[in-house]
C-alpha atoms as a PDB file:
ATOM      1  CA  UNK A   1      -3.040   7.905  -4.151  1.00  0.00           C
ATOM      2  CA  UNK A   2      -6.134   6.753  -2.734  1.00  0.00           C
ATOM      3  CA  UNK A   3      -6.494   3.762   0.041  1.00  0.00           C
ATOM      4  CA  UNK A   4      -8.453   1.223  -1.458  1.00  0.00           C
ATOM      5  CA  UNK A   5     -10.593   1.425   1.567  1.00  0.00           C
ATOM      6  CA  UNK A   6     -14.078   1.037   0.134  1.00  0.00           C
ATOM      7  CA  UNK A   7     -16.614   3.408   1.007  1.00  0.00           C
ATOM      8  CA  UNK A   8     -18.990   2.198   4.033  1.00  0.00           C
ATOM      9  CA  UNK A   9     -23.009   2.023   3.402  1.00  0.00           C
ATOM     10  CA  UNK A  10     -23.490   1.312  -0.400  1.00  0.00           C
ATOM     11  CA  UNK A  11     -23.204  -2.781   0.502  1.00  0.00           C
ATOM     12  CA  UNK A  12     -19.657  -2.947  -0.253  1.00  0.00           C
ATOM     13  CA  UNK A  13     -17.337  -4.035   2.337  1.00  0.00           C
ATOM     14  CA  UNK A  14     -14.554  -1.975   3.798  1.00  0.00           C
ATOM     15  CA  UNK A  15     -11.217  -3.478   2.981  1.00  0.00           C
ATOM     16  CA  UNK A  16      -9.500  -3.404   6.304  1.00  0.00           C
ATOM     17  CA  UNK A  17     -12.515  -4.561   8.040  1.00  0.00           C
ATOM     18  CA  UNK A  18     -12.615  -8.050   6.257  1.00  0.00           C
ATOM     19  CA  UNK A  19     -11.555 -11.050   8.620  1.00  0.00           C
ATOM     20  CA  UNK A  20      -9.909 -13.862   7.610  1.00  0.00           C
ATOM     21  CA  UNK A  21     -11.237 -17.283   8.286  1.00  0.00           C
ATOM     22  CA  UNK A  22      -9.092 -20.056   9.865  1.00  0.00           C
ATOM     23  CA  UNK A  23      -9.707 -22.518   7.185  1.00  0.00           C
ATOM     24  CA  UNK A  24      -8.702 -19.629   4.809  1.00  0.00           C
ATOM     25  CA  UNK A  25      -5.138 -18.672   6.712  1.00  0.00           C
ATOM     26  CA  UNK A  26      -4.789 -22.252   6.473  1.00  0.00           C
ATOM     27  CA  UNK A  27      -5.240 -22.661   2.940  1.00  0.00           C
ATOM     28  CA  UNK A  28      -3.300 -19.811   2.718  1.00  0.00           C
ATOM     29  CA  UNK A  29      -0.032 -21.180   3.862  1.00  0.00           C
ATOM     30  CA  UNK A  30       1.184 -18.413   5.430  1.00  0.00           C
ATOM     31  CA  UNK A  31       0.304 -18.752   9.118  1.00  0.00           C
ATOM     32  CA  UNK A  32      -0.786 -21.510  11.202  1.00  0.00           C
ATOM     33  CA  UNK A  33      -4.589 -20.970  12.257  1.00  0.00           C
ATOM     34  CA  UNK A  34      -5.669 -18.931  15.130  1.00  0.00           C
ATOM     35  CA  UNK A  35      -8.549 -18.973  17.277  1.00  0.00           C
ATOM     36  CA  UNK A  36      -9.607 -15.158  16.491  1.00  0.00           C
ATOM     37  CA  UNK A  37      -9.183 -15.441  12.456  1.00  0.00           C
ATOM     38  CA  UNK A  38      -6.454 -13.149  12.970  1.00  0.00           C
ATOM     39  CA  UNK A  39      -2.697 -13.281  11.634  1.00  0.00           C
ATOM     40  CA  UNK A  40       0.558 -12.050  12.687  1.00  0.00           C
ATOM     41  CA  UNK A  41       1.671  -8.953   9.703  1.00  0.00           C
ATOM     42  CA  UNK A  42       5.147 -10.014   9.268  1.00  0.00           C
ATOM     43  CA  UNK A  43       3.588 -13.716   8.092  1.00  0.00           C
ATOM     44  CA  UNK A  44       0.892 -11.963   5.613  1.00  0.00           C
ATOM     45  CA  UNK A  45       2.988  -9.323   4.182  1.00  0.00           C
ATOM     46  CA  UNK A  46       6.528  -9.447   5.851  1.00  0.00           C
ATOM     47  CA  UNK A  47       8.451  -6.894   7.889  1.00  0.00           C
ATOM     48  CA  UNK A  48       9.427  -3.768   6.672  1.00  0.00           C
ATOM     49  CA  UNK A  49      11.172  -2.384   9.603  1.00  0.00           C
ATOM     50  CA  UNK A  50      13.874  -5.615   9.104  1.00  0.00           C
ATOM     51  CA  UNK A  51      14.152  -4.392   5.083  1.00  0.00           C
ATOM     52  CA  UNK A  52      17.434  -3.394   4.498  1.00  0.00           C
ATOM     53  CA  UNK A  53      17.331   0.591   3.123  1.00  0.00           C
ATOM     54  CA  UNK A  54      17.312   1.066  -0.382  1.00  0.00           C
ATOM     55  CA  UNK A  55      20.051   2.990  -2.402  1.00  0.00           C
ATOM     56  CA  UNK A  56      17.852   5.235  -4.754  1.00  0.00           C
ATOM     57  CA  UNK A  57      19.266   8.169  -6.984  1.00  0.00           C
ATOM     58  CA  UNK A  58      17.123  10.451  -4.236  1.00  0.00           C
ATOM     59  CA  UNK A  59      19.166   9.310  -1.146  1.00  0.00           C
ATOM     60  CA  UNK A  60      18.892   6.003   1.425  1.00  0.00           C
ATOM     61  CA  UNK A  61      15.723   5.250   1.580  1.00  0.00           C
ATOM     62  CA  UNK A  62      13.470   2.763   4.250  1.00  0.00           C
ATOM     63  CA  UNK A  63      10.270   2.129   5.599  1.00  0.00           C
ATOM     64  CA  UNK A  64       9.407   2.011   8.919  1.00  0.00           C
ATOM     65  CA  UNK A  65       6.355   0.775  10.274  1.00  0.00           C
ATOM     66  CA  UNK A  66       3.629   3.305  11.670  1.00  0.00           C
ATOM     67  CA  UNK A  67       3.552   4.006  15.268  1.00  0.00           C
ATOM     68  CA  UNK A  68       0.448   6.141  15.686  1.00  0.00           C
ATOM     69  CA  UNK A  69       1.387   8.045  18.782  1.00  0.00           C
ATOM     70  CA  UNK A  70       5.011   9.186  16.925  1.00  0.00           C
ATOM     71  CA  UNK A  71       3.800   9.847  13.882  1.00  0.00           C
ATOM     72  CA  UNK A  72       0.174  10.873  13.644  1.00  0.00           C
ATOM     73  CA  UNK A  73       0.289  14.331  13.905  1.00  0.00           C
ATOM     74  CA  UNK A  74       2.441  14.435  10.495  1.00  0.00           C
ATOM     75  CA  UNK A  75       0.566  11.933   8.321  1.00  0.00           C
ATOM     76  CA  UNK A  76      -2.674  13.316   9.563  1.00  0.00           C
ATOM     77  CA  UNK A  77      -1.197  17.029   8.077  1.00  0.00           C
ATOM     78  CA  UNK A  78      -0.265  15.084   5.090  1.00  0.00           C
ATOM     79  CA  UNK A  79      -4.014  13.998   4.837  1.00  0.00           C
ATOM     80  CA  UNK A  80      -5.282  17.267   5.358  1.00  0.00           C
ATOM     81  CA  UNK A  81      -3.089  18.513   1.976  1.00  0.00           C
ATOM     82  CA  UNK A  82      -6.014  19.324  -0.587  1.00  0.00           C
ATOM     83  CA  UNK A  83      -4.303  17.638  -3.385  1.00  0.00           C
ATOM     84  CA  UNK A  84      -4.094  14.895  -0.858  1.00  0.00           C
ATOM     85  CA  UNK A  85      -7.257  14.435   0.519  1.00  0.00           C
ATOM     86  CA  UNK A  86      -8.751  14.554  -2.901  1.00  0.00           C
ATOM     87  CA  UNK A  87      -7.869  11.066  -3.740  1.00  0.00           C
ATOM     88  CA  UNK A  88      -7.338   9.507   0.031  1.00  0.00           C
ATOM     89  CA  UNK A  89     -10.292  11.106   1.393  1.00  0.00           C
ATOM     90  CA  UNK A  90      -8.830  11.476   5.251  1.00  0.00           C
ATOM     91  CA  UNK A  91      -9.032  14.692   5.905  1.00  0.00           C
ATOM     92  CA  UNK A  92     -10.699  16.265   9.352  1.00  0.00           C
ATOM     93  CA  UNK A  93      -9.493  15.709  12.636  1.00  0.00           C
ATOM     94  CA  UNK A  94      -6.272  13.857  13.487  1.00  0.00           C
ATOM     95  CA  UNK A  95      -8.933  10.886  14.793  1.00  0.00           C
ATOM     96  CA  UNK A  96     -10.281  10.248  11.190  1.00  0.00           C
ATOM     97  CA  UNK A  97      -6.338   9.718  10.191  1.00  0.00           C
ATOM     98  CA  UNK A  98      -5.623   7.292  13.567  1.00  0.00           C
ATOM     99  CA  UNK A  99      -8.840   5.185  12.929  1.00  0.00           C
ATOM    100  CA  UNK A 100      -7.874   4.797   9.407  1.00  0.00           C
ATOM    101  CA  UNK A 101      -4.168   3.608  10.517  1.00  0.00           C
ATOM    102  CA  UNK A 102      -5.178   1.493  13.652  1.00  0.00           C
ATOM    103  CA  UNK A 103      -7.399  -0.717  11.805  1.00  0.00           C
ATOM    104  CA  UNK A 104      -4.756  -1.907   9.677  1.00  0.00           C
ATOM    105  CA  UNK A 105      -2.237  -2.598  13.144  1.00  0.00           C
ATOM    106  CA  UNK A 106      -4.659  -4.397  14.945  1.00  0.00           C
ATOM    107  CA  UNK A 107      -6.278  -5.953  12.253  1.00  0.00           C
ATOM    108  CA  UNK A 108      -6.128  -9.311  10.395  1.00  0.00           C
ATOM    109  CA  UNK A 109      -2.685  -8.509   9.122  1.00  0.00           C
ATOM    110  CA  UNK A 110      -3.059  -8.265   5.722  1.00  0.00           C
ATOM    111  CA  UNK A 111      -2.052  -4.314   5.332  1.00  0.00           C
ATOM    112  CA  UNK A 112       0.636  -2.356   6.932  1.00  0.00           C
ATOM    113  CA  UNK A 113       0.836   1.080   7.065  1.00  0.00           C
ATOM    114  CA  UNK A 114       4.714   2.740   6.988  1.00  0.00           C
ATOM    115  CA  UNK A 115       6.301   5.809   7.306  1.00  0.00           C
ATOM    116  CA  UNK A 116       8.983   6.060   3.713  1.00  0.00           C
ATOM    117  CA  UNK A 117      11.876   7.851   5.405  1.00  0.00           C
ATOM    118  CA  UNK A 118      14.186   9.310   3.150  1.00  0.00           C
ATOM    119  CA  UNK A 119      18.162  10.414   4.525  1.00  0.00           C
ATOM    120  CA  UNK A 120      16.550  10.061   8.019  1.00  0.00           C
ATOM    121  CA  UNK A 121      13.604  12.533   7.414  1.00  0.00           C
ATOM    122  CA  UNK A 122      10.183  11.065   6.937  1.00  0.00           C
ATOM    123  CA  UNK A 123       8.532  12.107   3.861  1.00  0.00           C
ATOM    124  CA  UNK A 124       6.068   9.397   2.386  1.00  0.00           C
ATOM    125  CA  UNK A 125       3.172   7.423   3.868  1.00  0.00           C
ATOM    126  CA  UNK A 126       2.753   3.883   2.491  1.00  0.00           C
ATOM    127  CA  UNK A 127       0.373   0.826   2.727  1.00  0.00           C
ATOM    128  CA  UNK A 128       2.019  -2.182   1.937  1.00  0.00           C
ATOM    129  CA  UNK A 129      -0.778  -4.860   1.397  1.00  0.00           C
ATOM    130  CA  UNK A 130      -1.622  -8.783   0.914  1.00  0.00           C
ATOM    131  CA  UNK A 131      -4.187  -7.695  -2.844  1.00  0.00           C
ATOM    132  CA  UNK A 132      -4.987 -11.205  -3.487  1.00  0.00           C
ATOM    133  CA  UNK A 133      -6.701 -10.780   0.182  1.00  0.00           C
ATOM    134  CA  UNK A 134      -8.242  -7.515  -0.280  1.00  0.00           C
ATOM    135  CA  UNK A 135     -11.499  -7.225  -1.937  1.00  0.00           C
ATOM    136  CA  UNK A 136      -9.563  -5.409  -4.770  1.00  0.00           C
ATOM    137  CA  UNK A 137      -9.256  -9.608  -5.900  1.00  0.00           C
ATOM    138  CA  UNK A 138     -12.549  -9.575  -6.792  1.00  0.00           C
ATOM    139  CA  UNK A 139     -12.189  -6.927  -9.926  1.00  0.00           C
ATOM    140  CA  UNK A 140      -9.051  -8.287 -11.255  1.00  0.00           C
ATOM    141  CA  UNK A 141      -7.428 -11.637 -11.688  1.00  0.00           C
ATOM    142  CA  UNK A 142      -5.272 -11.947  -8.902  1.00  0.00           C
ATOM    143  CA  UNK A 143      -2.563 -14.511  -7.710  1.00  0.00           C
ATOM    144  CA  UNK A 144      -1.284 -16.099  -4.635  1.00  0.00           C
ATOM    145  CA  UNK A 145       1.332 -13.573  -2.738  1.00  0.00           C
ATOM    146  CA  UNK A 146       0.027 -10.672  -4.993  1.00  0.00           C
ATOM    147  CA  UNK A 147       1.424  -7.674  -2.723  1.00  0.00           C
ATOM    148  CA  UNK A 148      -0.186  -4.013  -3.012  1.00  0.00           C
ATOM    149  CA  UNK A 149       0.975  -0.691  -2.691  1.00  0.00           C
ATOM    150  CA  UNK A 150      -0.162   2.244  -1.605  1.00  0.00           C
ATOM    151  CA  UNK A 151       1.650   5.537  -1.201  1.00  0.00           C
ATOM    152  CA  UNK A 152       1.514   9.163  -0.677  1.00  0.00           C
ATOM    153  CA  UNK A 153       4.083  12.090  -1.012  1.00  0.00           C
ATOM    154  CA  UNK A 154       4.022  14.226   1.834  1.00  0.00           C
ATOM    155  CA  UNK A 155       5.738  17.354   1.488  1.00  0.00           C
ATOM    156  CA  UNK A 156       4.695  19.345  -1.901  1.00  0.00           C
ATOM    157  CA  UNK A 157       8.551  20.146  -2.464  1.00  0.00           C
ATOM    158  CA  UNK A 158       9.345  15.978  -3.270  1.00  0.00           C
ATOM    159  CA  UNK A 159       6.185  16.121  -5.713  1.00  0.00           C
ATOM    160  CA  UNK A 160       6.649  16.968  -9.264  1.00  0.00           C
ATOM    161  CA  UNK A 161      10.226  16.016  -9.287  1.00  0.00           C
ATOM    162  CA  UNK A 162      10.432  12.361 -10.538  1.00  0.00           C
ATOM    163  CA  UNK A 163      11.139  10.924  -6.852  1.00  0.00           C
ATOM    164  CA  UNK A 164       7.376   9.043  -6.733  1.00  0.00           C
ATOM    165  CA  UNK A 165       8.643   6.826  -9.480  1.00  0.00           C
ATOM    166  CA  UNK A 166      11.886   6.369  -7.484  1.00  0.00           C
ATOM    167  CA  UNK A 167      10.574   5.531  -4.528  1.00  0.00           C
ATOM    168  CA  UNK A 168       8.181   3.402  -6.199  1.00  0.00           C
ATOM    169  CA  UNK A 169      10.819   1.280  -8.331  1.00  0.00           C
ATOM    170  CA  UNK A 170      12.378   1.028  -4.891  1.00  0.00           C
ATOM    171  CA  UNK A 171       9.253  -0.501  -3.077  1.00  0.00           C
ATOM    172  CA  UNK A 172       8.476  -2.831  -5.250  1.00  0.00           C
ATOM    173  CA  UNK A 173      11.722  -4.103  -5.805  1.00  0.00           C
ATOM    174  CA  UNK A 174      11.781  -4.273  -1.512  1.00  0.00           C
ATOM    175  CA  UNK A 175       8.454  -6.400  -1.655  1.00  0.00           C
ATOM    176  CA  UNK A 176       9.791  -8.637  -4.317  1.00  0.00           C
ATOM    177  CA  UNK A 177      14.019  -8.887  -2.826  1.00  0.00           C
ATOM    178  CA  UNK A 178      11.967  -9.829   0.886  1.00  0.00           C
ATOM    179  CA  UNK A 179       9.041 -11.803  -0.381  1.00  0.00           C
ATOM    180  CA  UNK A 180      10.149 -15.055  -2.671  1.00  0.00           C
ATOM    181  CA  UNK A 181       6.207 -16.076  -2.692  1.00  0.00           C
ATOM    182  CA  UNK A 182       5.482 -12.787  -4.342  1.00  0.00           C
ATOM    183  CA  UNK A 183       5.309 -13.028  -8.176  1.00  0.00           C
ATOM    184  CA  UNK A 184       3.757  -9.476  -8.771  1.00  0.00           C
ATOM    185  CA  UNK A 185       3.246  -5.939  -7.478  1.00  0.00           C
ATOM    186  CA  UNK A 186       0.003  -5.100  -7.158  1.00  0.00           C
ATOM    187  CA  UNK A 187      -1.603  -1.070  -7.400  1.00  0.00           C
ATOM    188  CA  UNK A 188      -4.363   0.697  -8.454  1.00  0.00           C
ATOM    189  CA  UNK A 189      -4.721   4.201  -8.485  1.00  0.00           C
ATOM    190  CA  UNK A 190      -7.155   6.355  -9.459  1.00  0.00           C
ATOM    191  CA  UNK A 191      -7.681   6.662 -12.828  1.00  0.00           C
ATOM    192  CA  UNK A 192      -7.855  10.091 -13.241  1.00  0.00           C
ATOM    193  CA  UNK A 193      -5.076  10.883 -10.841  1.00  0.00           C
ATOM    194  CA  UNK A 194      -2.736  11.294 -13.508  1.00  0.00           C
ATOM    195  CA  UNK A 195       0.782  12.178 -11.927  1.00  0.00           C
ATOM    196  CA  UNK A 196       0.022   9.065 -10.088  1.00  0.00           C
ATOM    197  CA  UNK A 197      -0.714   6.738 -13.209  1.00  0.00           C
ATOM    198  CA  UNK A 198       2.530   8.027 -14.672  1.00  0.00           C
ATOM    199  CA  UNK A 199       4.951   7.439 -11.979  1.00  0.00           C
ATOM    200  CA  UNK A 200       3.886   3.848 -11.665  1.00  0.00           C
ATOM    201  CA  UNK A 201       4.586   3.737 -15.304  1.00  0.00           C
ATOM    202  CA  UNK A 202       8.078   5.246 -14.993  1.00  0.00           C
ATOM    203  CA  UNK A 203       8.624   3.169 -11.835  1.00  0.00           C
ATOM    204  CA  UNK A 204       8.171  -0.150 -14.661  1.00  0.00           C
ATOM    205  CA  UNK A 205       4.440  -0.894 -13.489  1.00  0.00           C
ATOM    206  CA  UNK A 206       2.640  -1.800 -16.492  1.00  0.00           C
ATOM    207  CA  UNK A 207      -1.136  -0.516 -17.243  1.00  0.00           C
ATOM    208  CA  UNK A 208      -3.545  -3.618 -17.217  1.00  0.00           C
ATOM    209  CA  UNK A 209      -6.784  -2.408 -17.370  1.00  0.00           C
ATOM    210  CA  UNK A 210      -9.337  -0.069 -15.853  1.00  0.00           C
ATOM    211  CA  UNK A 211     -11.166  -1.207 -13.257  1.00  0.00           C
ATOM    212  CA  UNK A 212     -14.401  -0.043 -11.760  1.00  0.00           C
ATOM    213  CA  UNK A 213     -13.816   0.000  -7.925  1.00  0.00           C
ATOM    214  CA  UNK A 214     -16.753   0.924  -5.439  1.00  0.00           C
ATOM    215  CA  UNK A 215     -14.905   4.270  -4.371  1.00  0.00           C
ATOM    216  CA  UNK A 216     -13.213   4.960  -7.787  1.00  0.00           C
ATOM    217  CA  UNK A 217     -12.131   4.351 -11.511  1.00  0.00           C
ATOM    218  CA  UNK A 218      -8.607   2.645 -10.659  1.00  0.00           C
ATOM    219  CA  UNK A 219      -5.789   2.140 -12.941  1.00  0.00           C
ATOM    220  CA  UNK A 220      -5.086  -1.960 -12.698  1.00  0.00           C
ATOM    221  CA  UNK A 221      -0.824  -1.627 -12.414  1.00  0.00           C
ATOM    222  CA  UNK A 222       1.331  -4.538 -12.210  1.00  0.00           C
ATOM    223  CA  UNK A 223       5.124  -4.990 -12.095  1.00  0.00           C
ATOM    224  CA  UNK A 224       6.208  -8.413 -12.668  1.00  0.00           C
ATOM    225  CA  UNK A 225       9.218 -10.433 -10.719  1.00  0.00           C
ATOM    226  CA  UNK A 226      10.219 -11.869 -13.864  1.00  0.00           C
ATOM    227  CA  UNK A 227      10.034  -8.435 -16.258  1.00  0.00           C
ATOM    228  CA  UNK A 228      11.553  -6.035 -13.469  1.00  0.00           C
ATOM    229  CA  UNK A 229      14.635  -6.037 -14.760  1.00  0.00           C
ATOM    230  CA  UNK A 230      13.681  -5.200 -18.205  1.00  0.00           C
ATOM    231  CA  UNK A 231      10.853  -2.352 -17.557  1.00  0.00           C
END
């Protein structure tokens, strides 16, 4: 599932790259201003690593925050996965994979990046993101707290098997136990990765719409707070 990084040099901005103003964070209510326009993660999006695990039907599952020097050399391999790099578009050198994950950790705050870990072995990459501050806002209509997610299946033997709807029904149901303020999960994959499409679906996402991003066709998916239980 691709990063909803926008490509660099066609006048579109890159996501991560985006600073937030003080008057903005203000506005915001999250965080108190700071001098830099930065904010603290755990204010924008929460903490992951303080998530309880998650009982799933595939085993305990948790996310742990990225810490490139530990886990680089795996999520970079992950990257480098053809059916992977397809849609995220990291592949190369294990630099192309760290620049990608260090502008999120010592950026504004608004995205970050986590390891899924599954029975103690990690297996999954994930962005968890702030979408109603990511340019994705501007091609839908978003809400305060809206929370994205982004995530990628790293070895090929958990693909194919139903546990990317699992762990998906999982996350969002993290985001939405840890973040009160957060009405919706937020994703949008590429349209035309279809495995991808349908495990949001099976994970109760609902299709919105299609929407025209500048590095992709995206599938607009949504699970709601107040229809989780029913979907």
């Amino acid at each position: 599932m691709h990063h909803a990084e926008a490509h660099t040099g066609d006048g579109t901005e890159d996501t991560l790259e985006l600073r937030l103003t003080e008057e903005l964070l203000g506005l915001i209510g999250d965080v108190s201003p700071q001098t830099d326009g930065r904010a603290d993660a755990a204010s924008l999006v929460g903490s992951p690593d303080a998530w309880s695990p998650a009982a799933t039907a595939a085993g305990r599952f948790r996310l742990v925050t990225v810490e490139p020097r530990r886990d680089l050399s795996v999520i970079s391999r992950w990257m480098n996965d053809p059916a992977v790099a397809a849609f995220w578009e990291l592949a190369g050198p294990e630099s192309v994979t760290d620049a990608h994950l260090r502008r999120q950790l010592e950026g504004d705050g608004r995205s970050i990046p986590c390891l899924g870990v599954l029975d103690g072995t990690p297996m999954s990459y994930w962005e968890i993101y702030r979408a109603d501050l990511d340019p994705l806002a501007r091609h839908y209509p978003s809400r305060p707290h809206d929370t994205g997610v982004h995530l990628l299946i790293g070895g090929v033997g958990n693909r194919g098997r139903g546990i990317g709807s699992v762990l998906l029904r999982a996350v969002s149901d993290l985001v939405l136990d840890n973040r009160p303020l957060c009405a919706r999960v937020v994703a949008e994959p590429d349209l035309r990765n279809t495995p991808s499409v349908a495990a949001f679906l099976s994970a109760g996402f609902r299709f919105c719409a299609e929407v025209d991003l500048p590095d992709k066709p995206a599938a607009l998916m949504i699970r709601d707070r107040t229809h989780r239980d029913q979907l």
